[in-house]
Protein backbone atom coordinates (compact mmCIF):
# COMPACT_ATOMS: atom_id res chain seq x y z
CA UNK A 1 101.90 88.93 170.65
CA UNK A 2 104.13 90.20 167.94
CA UNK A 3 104.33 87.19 166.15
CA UNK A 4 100.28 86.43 166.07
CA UNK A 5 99.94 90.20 165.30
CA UNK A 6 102.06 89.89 162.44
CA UNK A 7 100.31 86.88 160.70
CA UNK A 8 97.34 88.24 161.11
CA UNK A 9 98.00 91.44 158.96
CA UNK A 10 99.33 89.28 156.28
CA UNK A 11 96.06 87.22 156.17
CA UNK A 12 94.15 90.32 155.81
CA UNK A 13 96.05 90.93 152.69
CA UNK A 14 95.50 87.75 151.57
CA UNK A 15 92.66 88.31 148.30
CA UNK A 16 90.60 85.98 147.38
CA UNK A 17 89.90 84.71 143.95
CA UNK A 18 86.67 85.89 143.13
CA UNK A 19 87.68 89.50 144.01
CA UNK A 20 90.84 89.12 142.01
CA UNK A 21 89.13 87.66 139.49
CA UNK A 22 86.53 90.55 139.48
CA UNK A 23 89.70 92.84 139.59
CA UNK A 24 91.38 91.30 136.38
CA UNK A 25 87.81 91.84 135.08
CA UNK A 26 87.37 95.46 135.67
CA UNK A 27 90.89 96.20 134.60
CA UNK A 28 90.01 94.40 131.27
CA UNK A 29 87.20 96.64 130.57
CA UNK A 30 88.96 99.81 130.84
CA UNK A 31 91.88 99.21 128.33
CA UNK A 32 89.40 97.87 126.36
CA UNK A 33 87.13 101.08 126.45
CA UNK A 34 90.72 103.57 126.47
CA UNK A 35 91.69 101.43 123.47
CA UNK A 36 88.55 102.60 122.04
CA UNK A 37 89.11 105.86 122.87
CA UNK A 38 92.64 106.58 122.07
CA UNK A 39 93.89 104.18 119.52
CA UNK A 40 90.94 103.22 117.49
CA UNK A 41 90.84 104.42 113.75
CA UNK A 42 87.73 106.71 114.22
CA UNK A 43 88.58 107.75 118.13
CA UNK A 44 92.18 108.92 116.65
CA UNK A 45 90.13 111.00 113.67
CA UNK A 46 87.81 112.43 116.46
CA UNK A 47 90.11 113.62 118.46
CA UNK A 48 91.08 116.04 115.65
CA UNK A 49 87.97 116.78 114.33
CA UNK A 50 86.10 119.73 117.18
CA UNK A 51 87.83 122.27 115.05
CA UNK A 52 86.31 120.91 112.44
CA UNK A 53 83.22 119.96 113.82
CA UNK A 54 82.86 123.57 115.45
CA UNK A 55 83.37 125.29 111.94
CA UNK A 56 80.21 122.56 110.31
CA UNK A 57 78.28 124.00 113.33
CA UNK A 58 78.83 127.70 111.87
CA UNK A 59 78.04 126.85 108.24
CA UNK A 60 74.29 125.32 107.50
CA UNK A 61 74.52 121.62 107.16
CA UNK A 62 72.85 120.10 103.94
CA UNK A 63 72.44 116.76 102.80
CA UNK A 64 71.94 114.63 99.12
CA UNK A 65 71.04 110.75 99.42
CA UNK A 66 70.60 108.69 96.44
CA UNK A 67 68.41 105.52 96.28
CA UNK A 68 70.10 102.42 94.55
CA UNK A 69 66.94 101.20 92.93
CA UNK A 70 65.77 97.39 92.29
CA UNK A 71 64.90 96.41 88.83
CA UNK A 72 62.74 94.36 87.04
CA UNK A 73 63.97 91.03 86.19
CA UNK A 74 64.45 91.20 82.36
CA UNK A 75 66.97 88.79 80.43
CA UNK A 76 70.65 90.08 79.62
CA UNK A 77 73.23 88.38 77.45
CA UNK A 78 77.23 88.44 78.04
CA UNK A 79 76.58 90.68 81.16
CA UNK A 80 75.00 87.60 83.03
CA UNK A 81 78.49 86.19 82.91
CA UNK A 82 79.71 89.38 85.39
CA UNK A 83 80.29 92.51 84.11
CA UNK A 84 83.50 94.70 85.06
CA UNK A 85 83.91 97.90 83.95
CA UNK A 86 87.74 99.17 84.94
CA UNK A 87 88.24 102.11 82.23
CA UNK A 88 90.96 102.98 80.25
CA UNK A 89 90.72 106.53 78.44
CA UNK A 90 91.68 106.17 75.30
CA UNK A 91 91.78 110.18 73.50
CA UNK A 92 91.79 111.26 70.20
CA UNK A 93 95.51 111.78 68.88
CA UNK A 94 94.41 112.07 65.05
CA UNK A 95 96.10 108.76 64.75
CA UNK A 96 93.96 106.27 66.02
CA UNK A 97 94.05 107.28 69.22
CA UNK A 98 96.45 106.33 72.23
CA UNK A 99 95.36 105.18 76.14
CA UNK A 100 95.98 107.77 78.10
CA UNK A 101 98.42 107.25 81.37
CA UNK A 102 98.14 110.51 82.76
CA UNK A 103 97.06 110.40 86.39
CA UNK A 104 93.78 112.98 86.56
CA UNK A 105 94.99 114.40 90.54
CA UNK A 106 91.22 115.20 92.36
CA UNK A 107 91.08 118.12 94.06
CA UNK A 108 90.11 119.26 97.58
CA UNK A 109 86.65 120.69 98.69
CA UNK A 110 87.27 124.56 98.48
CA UNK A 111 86.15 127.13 101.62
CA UNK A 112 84.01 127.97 99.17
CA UNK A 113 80.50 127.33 99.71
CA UNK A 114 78.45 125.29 102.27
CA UNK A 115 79.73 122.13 103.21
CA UNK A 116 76.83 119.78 101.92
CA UNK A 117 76.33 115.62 101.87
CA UNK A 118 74.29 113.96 98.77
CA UNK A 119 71.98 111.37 99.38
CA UNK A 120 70.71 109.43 96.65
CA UNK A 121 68.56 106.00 96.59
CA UNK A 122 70.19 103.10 94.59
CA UNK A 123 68.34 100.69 92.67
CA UNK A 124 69.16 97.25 90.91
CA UNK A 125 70.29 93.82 91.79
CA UNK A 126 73.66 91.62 90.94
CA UNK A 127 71.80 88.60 89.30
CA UNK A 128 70.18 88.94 86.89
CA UNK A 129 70.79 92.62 86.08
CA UNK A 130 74.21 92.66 87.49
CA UNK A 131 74.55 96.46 87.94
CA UNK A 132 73.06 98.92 90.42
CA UNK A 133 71.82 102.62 89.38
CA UNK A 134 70.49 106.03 90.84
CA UNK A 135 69.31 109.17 88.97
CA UNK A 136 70.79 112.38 88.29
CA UNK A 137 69.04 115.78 86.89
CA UNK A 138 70.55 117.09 83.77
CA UNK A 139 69.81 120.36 82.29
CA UNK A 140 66.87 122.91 82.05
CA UNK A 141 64.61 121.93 82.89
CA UNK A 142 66.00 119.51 84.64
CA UNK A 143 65.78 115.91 83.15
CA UNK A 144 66.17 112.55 85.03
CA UNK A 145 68.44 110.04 83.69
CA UNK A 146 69.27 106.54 85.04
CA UNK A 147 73.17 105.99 85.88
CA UNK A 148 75.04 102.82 87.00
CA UNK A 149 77.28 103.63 90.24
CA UNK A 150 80.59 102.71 89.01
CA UNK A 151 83.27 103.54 91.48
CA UNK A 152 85.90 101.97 89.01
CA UNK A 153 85.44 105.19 85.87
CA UNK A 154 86.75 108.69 85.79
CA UNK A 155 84.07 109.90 83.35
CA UNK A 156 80.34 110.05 83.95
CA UNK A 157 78.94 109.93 80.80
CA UNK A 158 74.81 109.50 79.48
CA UNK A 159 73.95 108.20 76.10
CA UNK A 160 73.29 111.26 73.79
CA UNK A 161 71.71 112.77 70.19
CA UNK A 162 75.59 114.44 68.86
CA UNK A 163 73.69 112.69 66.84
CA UNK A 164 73.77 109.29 68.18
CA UNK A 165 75.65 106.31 65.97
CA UNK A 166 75.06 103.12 68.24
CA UNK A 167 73.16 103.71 71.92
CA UNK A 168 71.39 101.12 73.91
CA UNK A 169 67.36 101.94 74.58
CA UNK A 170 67.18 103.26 77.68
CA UNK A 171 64.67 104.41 79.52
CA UNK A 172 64.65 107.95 78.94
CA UNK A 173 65.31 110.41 76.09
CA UNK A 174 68.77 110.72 74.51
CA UNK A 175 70.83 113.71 76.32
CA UNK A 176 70.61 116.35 73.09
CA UNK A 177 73.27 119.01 73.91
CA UNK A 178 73.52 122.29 72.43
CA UNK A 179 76.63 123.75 70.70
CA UNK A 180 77.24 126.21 73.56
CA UNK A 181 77.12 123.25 76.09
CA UNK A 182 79.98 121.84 74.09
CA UNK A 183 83.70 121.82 76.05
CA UNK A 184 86.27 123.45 74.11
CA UNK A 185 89.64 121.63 74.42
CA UNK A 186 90.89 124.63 76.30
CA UNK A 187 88.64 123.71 79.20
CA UNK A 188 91.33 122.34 82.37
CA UNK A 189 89.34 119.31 82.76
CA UNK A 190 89.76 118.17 78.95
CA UNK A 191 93.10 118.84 79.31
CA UNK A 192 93.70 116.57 82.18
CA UNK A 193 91.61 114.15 80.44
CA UNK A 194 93.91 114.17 77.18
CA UNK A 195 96.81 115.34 78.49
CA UNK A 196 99.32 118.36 77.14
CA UNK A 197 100.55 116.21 74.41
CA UNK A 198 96.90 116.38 73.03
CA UNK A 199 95.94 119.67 73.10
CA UNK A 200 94.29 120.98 70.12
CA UNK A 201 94.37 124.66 69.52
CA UNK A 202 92.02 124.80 66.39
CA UNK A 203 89.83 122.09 67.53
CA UNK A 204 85.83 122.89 68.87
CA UNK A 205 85.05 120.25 71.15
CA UNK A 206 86.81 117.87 73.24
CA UNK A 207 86.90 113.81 72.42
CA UNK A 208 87.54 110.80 74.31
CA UNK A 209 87.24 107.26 74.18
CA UNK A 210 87.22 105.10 77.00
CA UNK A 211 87.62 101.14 76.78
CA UNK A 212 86.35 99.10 79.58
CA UNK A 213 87.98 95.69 80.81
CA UNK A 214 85.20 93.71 79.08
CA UNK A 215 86.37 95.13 75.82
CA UNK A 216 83.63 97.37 75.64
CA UNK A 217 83.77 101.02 74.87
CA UNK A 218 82.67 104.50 74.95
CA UNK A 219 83.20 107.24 71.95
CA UNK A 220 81.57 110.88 72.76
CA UNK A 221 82.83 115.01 73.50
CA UNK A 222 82.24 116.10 76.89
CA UNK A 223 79.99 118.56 77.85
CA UNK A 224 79.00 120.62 80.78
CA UNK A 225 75.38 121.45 81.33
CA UNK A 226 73.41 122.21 85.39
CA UNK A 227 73.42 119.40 87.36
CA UNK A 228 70.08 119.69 90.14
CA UNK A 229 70.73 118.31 93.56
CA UNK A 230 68.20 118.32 96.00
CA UNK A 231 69.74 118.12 100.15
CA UNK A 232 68.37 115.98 102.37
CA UNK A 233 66.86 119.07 104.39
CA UNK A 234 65.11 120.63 101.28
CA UNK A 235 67.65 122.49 99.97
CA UNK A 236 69.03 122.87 96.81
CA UNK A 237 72.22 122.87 94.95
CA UNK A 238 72.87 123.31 91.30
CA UNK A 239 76.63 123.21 89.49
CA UNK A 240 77.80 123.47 86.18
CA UNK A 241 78.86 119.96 85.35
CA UNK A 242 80.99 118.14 83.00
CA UNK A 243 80.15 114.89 81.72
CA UNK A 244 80.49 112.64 78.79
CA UNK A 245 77.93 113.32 75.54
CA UNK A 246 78.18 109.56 74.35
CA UNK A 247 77.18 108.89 70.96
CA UNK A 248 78.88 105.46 70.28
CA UNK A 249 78.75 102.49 72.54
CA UNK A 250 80.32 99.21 71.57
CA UNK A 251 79.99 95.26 72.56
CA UNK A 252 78.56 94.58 76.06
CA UNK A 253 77.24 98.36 76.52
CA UNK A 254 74.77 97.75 73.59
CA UNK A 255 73.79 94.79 75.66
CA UNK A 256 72.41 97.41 78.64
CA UNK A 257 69.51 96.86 80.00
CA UNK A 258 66.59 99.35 79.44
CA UNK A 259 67.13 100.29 82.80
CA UNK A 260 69.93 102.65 82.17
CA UNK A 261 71.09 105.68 80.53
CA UNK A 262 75.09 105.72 81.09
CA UNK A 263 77.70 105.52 84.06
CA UNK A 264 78.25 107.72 86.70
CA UNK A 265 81.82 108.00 87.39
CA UNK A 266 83.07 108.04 91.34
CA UNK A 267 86.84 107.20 90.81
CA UNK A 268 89.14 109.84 92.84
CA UNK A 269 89.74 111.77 89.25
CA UNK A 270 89.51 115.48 88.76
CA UNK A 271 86.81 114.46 86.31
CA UNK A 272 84.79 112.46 88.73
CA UNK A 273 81.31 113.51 90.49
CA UNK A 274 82.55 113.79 93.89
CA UNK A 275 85.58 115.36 92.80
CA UNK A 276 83.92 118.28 90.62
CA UNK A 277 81.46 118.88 93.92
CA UNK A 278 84.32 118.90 95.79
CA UNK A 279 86.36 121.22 93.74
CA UNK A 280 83.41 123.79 94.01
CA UNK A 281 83.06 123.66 97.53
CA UNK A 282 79.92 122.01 97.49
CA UNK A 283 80.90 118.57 99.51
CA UNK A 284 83.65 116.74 100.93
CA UNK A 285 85.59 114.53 98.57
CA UNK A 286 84.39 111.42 100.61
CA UNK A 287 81.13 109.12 99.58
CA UNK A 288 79.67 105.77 99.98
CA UNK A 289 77.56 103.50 99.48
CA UNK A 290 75.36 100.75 101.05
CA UNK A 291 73.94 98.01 99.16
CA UNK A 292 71.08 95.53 100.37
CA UNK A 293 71.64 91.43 100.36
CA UNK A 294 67.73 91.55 100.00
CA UNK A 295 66.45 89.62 96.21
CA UNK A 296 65.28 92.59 95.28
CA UNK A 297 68.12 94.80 95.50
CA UNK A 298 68.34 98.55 96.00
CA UNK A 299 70.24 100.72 98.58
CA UNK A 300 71.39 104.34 99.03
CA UNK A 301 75.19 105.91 98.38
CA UNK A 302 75.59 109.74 99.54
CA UNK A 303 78.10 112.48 98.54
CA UNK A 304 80.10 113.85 101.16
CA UNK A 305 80.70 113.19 104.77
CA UNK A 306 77.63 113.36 107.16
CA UNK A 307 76.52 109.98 107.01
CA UNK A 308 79.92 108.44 107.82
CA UNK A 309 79.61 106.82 111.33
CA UNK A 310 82.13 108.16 113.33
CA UNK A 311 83.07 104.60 115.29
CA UNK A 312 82.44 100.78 114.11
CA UNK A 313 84.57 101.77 110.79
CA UNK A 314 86.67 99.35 109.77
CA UNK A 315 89.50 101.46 107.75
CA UNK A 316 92.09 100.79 104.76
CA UNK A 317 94.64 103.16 102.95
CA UNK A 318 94.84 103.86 99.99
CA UNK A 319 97.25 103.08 97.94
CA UNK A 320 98.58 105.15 94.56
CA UNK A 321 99.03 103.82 91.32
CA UNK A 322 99.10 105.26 87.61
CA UNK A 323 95.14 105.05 87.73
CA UNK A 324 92.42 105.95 89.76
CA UNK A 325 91.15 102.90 91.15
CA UNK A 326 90.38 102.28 94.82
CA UNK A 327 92.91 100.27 95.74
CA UNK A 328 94.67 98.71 98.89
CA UNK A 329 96.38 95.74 99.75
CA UNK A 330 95.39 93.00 101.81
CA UNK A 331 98.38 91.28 103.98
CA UNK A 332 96.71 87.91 103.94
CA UNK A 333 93.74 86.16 102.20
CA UNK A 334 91.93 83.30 103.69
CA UNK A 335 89.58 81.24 102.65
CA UNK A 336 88.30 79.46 106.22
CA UNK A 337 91.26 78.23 108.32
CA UNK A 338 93.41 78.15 104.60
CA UNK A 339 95.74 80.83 104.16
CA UNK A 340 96.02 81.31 100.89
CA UNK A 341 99.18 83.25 98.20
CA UNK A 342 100.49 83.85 95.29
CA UNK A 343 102.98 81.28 94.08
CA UNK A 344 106.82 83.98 93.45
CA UNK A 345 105.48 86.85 95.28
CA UNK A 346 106.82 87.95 97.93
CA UNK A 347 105.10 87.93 101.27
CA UNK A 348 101.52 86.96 101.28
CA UNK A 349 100.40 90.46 100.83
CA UNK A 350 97.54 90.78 97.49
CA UNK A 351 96.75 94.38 95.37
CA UNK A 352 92.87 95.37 96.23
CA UNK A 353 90.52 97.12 94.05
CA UNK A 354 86.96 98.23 95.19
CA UNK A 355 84.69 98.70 92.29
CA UNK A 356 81.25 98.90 91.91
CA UNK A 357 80.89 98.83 88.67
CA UNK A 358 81.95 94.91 88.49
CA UNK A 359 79.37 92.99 88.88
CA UNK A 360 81.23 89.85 90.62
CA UNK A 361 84.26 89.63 92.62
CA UNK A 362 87.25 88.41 90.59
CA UNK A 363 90.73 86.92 92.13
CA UNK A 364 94.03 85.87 91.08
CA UNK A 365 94.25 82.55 89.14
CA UNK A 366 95.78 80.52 92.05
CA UNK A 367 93.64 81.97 94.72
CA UNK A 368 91.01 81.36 92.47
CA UNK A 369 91.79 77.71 91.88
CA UNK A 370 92.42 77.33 95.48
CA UNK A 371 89.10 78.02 96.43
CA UNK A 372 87.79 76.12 93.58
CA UNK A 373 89.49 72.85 95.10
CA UNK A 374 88.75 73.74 98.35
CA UNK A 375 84.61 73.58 97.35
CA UNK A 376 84.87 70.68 95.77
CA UNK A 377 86.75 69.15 98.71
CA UNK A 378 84.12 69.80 101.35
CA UNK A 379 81.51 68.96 99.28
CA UNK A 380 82.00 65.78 96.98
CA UNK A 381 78.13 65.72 96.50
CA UNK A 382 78.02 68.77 94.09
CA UNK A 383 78.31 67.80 90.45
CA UNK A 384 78.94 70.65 88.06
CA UNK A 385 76.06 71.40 85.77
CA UNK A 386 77.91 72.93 82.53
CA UNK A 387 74.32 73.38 80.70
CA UNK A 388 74.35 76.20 83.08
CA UNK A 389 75.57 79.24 81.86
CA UNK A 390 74.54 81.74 84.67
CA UNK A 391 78.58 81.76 85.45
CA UNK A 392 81.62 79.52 84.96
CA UNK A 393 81.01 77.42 88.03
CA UNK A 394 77.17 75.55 88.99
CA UNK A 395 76.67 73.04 90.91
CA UNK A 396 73.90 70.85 91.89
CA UNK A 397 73.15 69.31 95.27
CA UNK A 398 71.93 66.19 95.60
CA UNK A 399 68.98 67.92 96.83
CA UNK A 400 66.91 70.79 95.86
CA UNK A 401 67.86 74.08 96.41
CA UNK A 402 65.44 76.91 97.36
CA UNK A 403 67.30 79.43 99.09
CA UNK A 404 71.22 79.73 100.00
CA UNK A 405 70.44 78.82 103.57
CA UNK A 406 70.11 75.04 102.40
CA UNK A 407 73.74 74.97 101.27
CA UNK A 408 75.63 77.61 102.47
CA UNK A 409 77.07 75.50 105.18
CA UNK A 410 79.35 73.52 102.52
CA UNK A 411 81.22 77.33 101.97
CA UNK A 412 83.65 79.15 104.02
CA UNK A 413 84.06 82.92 104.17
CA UNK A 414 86.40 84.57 102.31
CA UNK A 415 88.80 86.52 104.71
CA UNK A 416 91.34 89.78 103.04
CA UNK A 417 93.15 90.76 106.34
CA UNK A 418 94.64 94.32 105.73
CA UNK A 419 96.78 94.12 109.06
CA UNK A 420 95.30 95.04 112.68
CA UNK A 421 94.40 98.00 114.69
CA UNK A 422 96.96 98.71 117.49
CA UNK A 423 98.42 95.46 118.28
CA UNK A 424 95.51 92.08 118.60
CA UNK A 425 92.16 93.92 117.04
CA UNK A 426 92.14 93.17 113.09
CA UNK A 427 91.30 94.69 110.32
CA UNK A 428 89.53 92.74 108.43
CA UNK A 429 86.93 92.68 105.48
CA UNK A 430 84.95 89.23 105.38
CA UNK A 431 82.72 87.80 102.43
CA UNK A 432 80.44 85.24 103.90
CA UNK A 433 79.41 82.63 101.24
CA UNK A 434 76.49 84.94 100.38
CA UNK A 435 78.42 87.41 100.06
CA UNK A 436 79.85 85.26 96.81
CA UNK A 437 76.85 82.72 96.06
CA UNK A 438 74.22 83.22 93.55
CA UNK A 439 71.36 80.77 93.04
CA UNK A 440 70.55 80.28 89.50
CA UNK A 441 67.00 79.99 87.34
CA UNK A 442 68.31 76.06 86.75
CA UNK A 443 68.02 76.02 91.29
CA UNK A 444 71.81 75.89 90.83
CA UNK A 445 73.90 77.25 93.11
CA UNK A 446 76.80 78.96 91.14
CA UNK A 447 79.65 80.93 92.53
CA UNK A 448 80.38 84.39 92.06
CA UNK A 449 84.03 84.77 92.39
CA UNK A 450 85.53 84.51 88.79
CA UNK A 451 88.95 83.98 87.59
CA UNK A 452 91.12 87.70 87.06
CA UNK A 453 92.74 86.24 84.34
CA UNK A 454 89.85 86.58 82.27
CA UNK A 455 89.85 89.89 82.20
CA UNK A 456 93.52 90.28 82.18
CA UNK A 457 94.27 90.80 86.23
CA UNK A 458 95.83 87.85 87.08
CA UNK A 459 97.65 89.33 90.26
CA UNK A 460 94.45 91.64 91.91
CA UNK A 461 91.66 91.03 93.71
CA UNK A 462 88.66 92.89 92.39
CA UNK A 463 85.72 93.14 94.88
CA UNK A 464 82.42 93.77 93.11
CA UNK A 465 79.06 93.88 94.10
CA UNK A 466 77.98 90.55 94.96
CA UNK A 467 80.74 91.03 97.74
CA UNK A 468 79.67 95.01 98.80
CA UNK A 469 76.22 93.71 99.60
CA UNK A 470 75.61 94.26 103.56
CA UNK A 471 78.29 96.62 103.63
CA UNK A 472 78.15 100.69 103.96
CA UNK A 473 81.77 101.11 102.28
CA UNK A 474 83.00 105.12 102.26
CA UNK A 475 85.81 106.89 100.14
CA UNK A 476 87.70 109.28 101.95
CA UNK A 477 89.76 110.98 99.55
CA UNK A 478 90.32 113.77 101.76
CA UNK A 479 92.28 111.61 104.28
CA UNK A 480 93.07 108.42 101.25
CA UNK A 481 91.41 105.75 103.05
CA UNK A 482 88.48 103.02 102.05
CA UNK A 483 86.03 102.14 105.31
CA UNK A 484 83.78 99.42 105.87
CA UNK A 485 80.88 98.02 108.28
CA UNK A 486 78.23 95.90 108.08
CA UNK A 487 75.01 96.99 107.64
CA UNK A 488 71.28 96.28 106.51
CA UNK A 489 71.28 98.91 103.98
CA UNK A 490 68.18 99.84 104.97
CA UNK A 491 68.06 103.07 106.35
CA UNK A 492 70.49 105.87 106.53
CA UNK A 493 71.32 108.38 109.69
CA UNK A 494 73.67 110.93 109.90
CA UNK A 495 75.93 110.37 113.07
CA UNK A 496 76.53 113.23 116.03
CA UNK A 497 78.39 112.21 118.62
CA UNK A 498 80.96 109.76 120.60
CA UNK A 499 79.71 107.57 122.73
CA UNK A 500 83.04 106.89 125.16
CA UNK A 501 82.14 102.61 125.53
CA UNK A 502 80.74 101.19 121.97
């Protein structure tokens, strides 16, 4: 009895493989949703944040969106070619003048003041305008003026009457400040603009010059007149606010569209717009952006932190440098299954800059010529069409071409892996071939990654906005971080909650 006793309790323990299939299953799904939970970017942040939250629930929440706004298709010159505008100050030393290397350090929202979030529509398109733009309101009363989003300047600046030497038509009256709107050199902003070695005691207004990548430049004073921002919830919010008078624009800015009146700088310096809100307590240093892959263009960015999602972020650090770009490195680039590097560097690992104020995305020379290879490779049936000047690179197909969908299945996405989450998920920020195709008057399909050495960064990937298209991309400068997601651009909605699966 013993015996048949005892193999029959060890054939009740005995499980089958559908339950320990179902088992393995189950098991799966939790660490899954506790990886979620406890190690994901945004679960880690939210775990820290019902202080934070609790305080937001005390003050009155506000919010500022701004529309990115489509254009109408009007013909440019160089700027058809891709436009990047990566600024250099250059400030007035009384002997010629001298680029200024002096990091501008942005400061911290104070507890100051209501905690608000700006959002503004965008408006524009990459080809064939190549820029996107929203409005500010300037002065009293309060006038509108056109501005392209340039994550990639310090300096906001709007064309103005000081009285003006060379400005582009734009669409809107000439700024015309008044001698008491003026900044004195004294001001701590035009100090960290020119730096101590330039401080003029005797002088009356402050000057600055800033050259852009495309050789391209900017002479004006700054000023500081009322900015008017209007919250999502009907308030309003008004700050003294100090931007650049510009009175002399040279080569491709005198090309400008009619569509704009200057730049609006969203680098992380002092100078910047989200940094001034910030520094009065107004926002959060942290904005974004969210561009549409639709023809016609437009989108929305926002200033400050309600409308980032709190899960499906994809994030980045920051890294420092002498300037105030946006960058971070990527670990690997791939293009498809090819991984691709730079010949003498070390590692595989690339420099990153997100700017919005290039039009295409640029890479290093040998990435560049990898890709270039790797196109014509997979698709022997393209012959380049040099009477084509809509970029360096057109093809035709050996059919025609109405929409990308005919040919995008010759192209590979563009992968810049910036290391994983935890140990298997990656991080990873992926330009599909529209992402980096643009179809051409001609019915050409050209591509919009361009060679860095052009514009003299032979080592960096810049992502522009043919690549940020389908994206909402946020700036945290409060935590130094760059996050990503896809999106449809369309609408935007503030996020409450944490849902525990996602």
């Amino acid at each position: 009895m013993a015996p048949a006793y005892a193999d029959s309790r060890r054939s009740r323990r005995v499980v089958s493989p559908r339950r320990a299939a179902a088992m393995v299953l189950v098991l799966g799904a939790l660490a899954l949703a506790a990886y979620y939970c406890f190690y994901s970017d945004v679960a880690v942040q939210f775990l820290g944040m019902e202080e934070e939250e609790a305080q937001k629930e005390r003050n009155e929440t506000k919010s500022f969106l701004l529309p990115l706004y489509p254009k109408a298709r009007q013909g440019r010159a160089l700027r058809e070619f891709g436009d990047i505008k990566l600024a250099a100050k250059r400030v007035d030393d009384g002997g010629g003048g001298r680029k200024a290397t002096k990091k501008l350090q942005a400061k911290g929202a104070t507890s100051a003041g209501t905690n608000s979030t700006v959002l503004l529509p965008i408006k524009g398109n990459v080809f064939p305008d190549g820029q996107y733009y929203t409005s500010i309101f300037v002065g009293n009363p309060p006038r509108p003026y056109f501005l392209d989003v340039d994550t990639g300047s310090d300096l906001t600046w709007i064309q103005c009457d000081a009285p003006c030497t060379n400005c582009a038509k734009g669409p809107h009256p000439l700024y015309k400040p008044t001698k008491e709107k003026i900044v004195p050199p004294r001001d701590s902003l035009c100090q960290e603009l020119q730096g101590d070695q330039n401080y003029c005691e005797t002088c009356k207004q402050c000057d600055y010059e800033i050259e852009y990548a495309d050789r391209s430049s900017s002479m004006g004073v700054l000023a500081k007149d009322d900015m008017h921002l209007i919250t999502t919830n009907g308030g309003r919010e008004k700050l003294d606010y100090v931007f650049g008078c510009a009175y002399d624009q040279q080569g491709q800015l005198l090309f400008s569209p009619a569509k704009t009146d200057g730049i609006l700088g969203l680098s992380s310096a002092a100078i910047s717009l989200p940094s001034q809100l910030a520094s009065k307590g107004i926002i959060s240093n942290v904005f974004g952006h969210c561009i549409t892959r639709e023809a016609n263009g437009g989108g929305y960015m926002f200033l400050g932190d309600e409308y980032v999602p709190r899960w499906g972020l994809t994030w980045a650090p920051i890294r420092g440098g002498l300037d105030n770009l946006y960058h971070t490195e990527a670990h690997n680039v791939n293009y498809g299954d090819q991984q691709l590097s730079l010949h003498g560097q070390a590692g595989n690992s690339v420099q990153v800059i997100f700017d919005s104020g290039s039009s295409y995305t640029y890479l290093p020379e040998e990435i560049y010529k990898n890709i270039v290879a790797a196109i014509k490779n997979d698709s022997p049936s393209f012959v380049q069409d040099d009477s084509d000047t809509t970029l360096p690179l057109c093809w035709k197909a050996d059919s025609s071409v109405r929409h990308l969908g005919d040919v995008k299945q010759f192209f590979k996405p563009l992968n810049l892996h910036f290391g994983k989450r935890w140990f298997f998920v990656p991080k990873t920020f992926t330009i599909l071939p529209d992402d980096y195709l643009i179809l051409s008057d001609k019915g050409n399909v050209c591509l919009g990654l361009l060679n860095g050495t052009e514009i003299n960064h032979g080592s960096t990937i810049i992502v522009g906005d043919v690549s940020l298209r389908g994206k909402l991309v946020v700036y945290d400068n409060e935590r130094r971080q760059i996050g990503w997601a896809n999106s449809e651009c369309t609408k935007p909605q503030s996020q409450k909650g944490f849902p525990f699966f996602l």
